[in-house]
Protein backbone atom coordinates (compact mmCIF):
# COMPACT_ATOMS: atom_id res chain seq x y z
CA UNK A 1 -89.35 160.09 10.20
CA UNK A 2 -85.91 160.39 10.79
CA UNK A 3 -85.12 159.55 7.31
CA UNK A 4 -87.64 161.92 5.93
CA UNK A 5 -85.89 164.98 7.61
CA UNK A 6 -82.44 163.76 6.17
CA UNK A 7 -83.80 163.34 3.07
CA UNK A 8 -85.92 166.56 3.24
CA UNK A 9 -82.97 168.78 4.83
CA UNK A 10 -79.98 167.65 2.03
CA UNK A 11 -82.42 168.55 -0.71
CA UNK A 12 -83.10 171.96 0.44
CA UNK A 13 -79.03 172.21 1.04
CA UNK A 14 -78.29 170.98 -2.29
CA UNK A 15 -80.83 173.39 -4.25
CA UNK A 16 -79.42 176.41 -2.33
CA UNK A 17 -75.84 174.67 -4.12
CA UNK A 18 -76.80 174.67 -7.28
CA UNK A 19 -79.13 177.20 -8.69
CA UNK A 20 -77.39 180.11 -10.75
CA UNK A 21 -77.93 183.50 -10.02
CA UNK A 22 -79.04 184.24 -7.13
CA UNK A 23 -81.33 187.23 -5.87
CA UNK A 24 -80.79 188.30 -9.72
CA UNK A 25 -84.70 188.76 -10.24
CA UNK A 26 -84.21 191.59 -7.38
CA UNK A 27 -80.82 192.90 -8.44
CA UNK A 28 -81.78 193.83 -11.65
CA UNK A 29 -85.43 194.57 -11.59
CA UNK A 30 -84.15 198.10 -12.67
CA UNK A 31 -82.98 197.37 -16.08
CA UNK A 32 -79.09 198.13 -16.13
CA UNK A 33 -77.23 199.13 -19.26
CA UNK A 34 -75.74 195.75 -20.51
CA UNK A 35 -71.86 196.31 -21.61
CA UNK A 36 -71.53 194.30 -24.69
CA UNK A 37 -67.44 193.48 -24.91
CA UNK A 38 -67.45 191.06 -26.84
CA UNK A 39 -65.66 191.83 -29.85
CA UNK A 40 -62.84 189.33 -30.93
CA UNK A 41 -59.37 190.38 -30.57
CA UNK A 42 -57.45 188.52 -33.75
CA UNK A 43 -54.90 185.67 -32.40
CA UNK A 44 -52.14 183.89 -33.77
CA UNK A 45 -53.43 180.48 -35.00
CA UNK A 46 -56.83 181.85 -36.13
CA UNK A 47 -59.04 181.13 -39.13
CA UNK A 48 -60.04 184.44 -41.29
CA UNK A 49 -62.74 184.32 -44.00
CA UNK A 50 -61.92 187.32 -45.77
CA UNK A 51 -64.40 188.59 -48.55
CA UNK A 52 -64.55 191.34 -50.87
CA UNK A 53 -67.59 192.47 -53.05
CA UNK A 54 -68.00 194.60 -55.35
CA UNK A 55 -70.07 196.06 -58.27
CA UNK A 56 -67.62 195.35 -61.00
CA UNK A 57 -66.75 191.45 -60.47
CA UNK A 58 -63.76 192.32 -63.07
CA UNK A 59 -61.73 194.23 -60.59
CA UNK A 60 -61.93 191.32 -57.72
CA UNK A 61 -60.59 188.71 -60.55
CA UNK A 62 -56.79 190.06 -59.87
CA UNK A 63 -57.21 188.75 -55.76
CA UNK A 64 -59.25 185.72 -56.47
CA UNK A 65 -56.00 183.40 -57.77
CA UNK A 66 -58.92 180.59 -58.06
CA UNK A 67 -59.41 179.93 -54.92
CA UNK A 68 -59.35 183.28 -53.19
CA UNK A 69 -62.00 185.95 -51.94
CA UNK A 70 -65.45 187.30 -53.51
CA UNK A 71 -65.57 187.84 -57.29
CA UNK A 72 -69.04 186.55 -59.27
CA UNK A 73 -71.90 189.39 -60.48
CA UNK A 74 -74.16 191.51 -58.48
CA UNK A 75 -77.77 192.02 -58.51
CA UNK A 76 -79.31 195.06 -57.15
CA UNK A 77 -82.59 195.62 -55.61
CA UNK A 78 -83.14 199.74 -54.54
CA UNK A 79 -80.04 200.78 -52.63
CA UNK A 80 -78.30 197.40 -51.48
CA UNK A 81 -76.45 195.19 -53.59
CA UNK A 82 -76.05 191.46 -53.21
CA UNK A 83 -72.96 189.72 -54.65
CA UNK A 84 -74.76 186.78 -55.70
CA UNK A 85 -71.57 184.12 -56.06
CA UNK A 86 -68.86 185.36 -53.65
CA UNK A 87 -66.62 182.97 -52.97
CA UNK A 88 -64.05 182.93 -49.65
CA UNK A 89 -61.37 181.97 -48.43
CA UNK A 90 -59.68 181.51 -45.05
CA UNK A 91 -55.61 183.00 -44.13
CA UNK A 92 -54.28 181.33 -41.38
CA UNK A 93 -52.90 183.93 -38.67
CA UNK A 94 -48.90 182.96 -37.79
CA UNK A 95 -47.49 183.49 -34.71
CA UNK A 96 -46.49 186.96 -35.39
CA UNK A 97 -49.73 188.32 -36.08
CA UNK A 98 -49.27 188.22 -39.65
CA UNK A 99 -51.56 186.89 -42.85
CA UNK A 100 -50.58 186.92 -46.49
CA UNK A 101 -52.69 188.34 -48.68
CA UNK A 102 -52.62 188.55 -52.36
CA UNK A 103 -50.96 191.62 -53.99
CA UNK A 104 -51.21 193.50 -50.86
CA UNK A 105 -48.56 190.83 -49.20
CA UNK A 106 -48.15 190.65 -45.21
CA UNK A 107 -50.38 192.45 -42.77
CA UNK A 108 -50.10 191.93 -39.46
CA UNK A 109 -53.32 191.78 -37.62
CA UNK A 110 -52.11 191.39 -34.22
CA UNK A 111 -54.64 193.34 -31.24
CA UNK A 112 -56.79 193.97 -34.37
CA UNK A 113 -60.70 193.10 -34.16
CA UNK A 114 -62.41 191.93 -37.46
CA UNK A 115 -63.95 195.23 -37.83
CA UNK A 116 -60.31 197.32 -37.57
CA UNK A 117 -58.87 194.69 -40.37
CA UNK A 118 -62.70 194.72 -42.47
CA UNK A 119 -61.79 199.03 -42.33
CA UNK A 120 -57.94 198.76 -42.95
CA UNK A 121 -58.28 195.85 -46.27
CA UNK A 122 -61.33 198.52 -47.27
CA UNK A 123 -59.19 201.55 -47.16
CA UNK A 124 -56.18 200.25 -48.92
CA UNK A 125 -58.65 198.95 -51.92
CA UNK A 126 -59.89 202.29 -52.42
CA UNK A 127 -56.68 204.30 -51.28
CA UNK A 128 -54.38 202.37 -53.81
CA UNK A 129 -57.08 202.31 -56.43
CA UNK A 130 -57.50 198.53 -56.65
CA UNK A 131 -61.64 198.42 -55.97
CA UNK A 132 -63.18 202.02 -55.52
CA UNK A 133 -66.23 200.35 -54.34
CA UNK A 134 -64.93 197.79 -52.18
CA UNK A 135 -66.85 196.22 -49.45
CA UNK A 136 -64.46 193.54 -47.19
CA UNK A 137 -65.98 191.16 -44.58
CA UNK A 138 -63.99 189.86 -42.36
CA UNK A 139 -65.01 186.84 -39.45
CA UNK A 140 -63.00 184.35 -37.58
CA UNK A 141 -63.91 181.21 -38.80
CA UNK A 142 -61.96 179.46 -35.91
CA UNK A 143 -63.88 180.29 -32.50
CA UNK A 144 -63.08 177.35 -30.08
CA UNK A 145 -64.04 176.85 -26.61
CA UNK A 146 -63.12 174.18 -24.31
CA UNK A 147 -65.49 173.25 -21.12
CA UNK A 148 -64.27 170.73 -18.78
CA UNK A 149 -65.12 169.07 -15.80
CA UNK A 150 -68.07 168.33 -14.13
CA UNK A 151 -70.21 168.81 -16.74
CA UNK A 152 -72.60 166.65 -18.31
CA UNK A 153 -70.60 167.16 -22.00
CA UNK A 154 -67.01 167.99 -22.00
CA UNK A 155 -65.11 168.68 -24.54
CA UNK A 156 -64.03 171.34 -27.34
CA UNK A 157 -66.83 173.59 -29.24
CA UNK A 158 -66.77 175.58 -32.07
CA UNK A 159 -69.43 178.57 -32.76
CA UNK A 160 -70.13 180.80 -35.53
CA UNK A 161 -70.43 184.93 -34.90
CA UNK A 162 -68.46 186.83 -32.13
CA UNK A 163 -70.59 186.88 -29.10
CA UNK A 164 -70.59 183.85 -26.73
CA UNK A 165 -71.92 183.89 -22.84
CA UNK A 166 -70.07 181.75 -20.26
CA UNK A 167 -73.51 181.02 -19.50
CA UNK A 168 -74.12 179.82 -23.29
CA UNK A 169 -70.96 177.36 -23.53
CA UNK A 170 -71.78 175.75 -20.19
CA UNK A 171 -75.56 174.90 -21.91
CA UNK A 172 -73.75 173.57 -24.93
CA UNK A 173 -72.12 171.55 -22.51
CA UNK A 174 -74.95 169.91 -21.40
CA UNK A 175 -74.61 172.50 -18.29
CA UNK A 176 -72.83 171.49 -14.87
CA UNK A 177 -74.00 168.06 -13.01
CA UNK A 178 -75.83 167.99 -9.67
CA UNK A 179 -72.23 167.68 -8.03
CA UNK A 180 -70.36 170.52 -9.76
CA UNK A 181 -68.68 173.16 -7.64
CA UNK A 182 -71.13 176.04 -8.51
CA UNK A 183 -68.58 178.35 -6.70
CA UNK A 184 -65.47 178.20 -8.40
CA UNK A 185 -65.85 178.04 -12.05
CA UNK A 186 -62.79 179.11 -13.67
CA UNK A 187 -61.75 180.48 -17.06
CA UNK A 188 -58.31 180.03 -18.62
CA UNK A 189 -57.69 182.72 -21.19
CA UNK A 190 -54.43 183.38 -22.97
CA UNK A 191 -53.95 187.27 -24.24
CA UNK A 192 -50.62 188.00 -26.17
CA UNK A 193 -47.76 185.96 -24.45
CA UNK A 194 -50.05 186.10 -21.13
CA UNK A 195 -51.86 183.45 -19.35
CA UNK A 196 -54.97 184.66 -17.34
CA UNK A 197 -57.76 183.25 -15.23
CA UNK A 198 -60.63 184.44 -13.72
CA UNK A 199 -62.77 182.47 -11.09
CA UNK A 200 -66.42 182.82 -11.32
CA UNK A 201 -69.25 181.95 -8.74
CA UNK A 202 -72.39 180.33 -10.84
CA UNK A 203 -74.21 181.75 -7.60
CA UNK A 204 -73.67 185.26 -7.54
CA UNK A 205 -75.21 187.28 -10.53
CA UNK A 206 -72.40 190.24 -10.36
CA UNK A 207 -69.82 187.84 -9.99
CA UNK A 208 -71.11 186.43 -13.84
CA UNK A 209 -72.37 189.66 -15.42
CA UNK A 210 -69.42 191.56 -14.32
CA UNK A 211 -66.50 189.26 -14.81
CA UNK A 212 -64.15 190.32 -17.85
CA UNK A 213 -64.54 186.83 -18.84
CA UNK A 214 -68.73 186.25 -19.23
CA UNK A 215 -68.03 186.88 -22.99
CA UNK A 216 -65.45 184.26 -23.78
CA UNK A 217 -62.99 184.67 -26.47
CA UNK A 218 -61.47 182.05 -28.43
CA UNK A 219 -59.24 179.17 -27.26
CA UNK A 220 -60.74 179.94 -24.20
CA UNK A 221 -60.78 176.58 -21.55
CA UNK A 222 -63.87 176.74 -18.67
CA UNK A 223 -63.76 174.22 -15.81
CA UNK A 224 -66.08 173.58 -13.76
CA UNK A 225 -64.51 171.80 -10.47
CA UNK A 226 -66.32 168.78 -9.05
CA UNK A 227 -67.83 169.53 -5.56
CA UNK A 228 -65.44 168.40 -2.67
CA UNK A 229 -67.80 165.73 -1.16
CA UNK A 230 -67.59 163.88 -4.51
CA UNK A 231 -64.95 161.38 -4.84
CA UNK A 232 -63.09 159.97 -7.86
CA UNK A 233 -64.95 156.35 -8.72
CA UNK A 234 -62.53 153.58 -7.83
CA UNK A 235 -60.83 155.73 -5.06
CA UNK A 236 -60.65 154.33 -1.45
CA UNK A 237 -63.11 156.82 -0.03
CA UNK A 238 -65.65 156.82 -2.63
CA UNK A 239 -65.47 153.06 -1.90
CA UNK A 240 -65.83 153.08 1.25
CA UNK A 241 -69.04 155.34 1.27
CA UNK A 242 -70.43 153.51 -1.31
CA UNK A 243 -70.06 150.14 1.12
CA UNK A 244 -71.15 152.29 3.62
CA UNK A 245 -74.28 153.51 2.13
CA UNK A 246 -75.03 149.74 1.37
CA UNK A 247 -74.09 148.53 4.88
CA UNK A 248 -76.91 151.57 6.32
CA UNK A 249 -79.20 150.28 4.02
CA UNK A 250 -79.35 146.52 4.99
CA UNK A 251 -79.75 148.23 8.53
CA UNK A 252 -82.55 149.89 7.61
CA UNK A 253 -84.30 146.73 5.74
CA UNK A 254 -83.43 144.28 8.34
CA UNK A 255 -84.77 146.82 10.91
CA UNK A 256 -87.80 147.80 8.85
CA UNK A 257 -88.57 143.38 8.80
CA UNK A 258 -88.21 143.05 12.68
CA UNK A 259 -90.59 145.41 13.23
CA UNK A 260 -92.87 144.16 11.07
CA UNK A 261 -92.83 140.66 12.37
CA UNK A 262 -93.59 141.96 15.68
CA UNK A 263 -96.69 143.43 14.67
């Protein structure tokens, strides 16, 4: 009986530990307006697929240089246009901020988002009277994420588009293991020549939702801290509980045989 109410008492502790989000069914029953920051800021060190379409593949020829961006014909179906054999290409963002692109030479990019660059390439085509009809695309092809710790799957993880949860990398991860520190999760995020961090409670639904960094950027590293009653394997004390948990356990069985033999 007495191990039954152990048993029985830990697991209700260790559920209480480790389910996310607490009391968020009855903190947001109201629907709340969801703030949706989570628009990439460009970084030194980043991938950029840059493409440009447009409905005369003729003027695109002078920025392809073979290997370079959009180009091929067009089909047209109503009032959209498809270019049908785009090619890209990706510029590699230097520590200043800056790319090189063809005929247009160095633009820096730096606190830019895709869309500000997508606008500023699109103006200068039709400004300078390169493409009057230019459409530019612009995506970071280089959106890493690194979750460590007590997780079932560490390690680095790329993803396609701009929007990516705290919530979603840890899942990628194989989410956080029984003895993760559901408390402290923190976030290591570098902005210009700045190092930030930003601790995070798995438990708490504001503390997740509200936190600048529940839409990770990129480069961004999430650990998730072991709990404190978990010990390194090979250490002295996880040693010694493991001996001791086998010790209580021959107790129990030689125990459990006496009183069987008395019966």
């Amino acid at each position: 009986m007495a191990t039954l109410f152990v048993l029985s008492t830990t697991s209700c502790i260790s559920e209480k530990k480790i389910v996310y989000l607490q009391g968020a069914d009855t903190l947001y029953a109201v629907p709340q307006q969801i703030m949706q920051a989570f628009e990439l800021k460009i970084q030194p060190d980043d991938e950029l697929a840059i493409s440009v379409a447009s409905k005369n593949p003729e003027l695109i020829q002078r920025f392809n240089n073979n290997t370079l961006i959009g180009g091929g014909s067009n089909t047209s179906t109503g009032s959209n246009t498809t270019n049908t054999t785009s090619r890209v290409a990706y510029f590699l963002v230097d520590k200043e901020g800056n790319i090189e692109f063809p005929i247009f030479g160095t633009i820096n990019t730096k606190g830019m988002s895709c869309k500000e660059l997508s606008k500023q390439l699109q103006n200068r085509f039709v400004s300078e009277g390169w493409i009057k009809d230019a459409v530019v695309s612009v995506k970071v092809m280089s959106f890493k994420v690194t979750v460590l710790g007590d997780v079932k799957n560490p390690g680095t993880q790329t993803f396609q588009g701009e929007r990516l949860t705290l919530l979603e990398a840890l899942g990628k991860a194989g989410d956080a293991n029984n003895t993760a520190h559901r408390e402290h999760v923190l976030v290591v995020r570098e902005i210009g020549d700045k190092r930030v961090t930003y601790d995070i409670n798995l438990k708490d639904p504001k503390s997740v939702f509200d936190s600048p960094a529940y839409y990770l950027q990129q480069n961004d590293i999430v650990y998730v801290q072991p709990n404190k009653s978990v010990r390194v394997k090979g250490s002295t004390g996880y040693t010694l509980l493991s001996v001791g948990a086998t010790v209580v356990s021959m107790l129990v069985s030689i125990v459990s045989l006496i009183i069987a033999l008395k019966k």
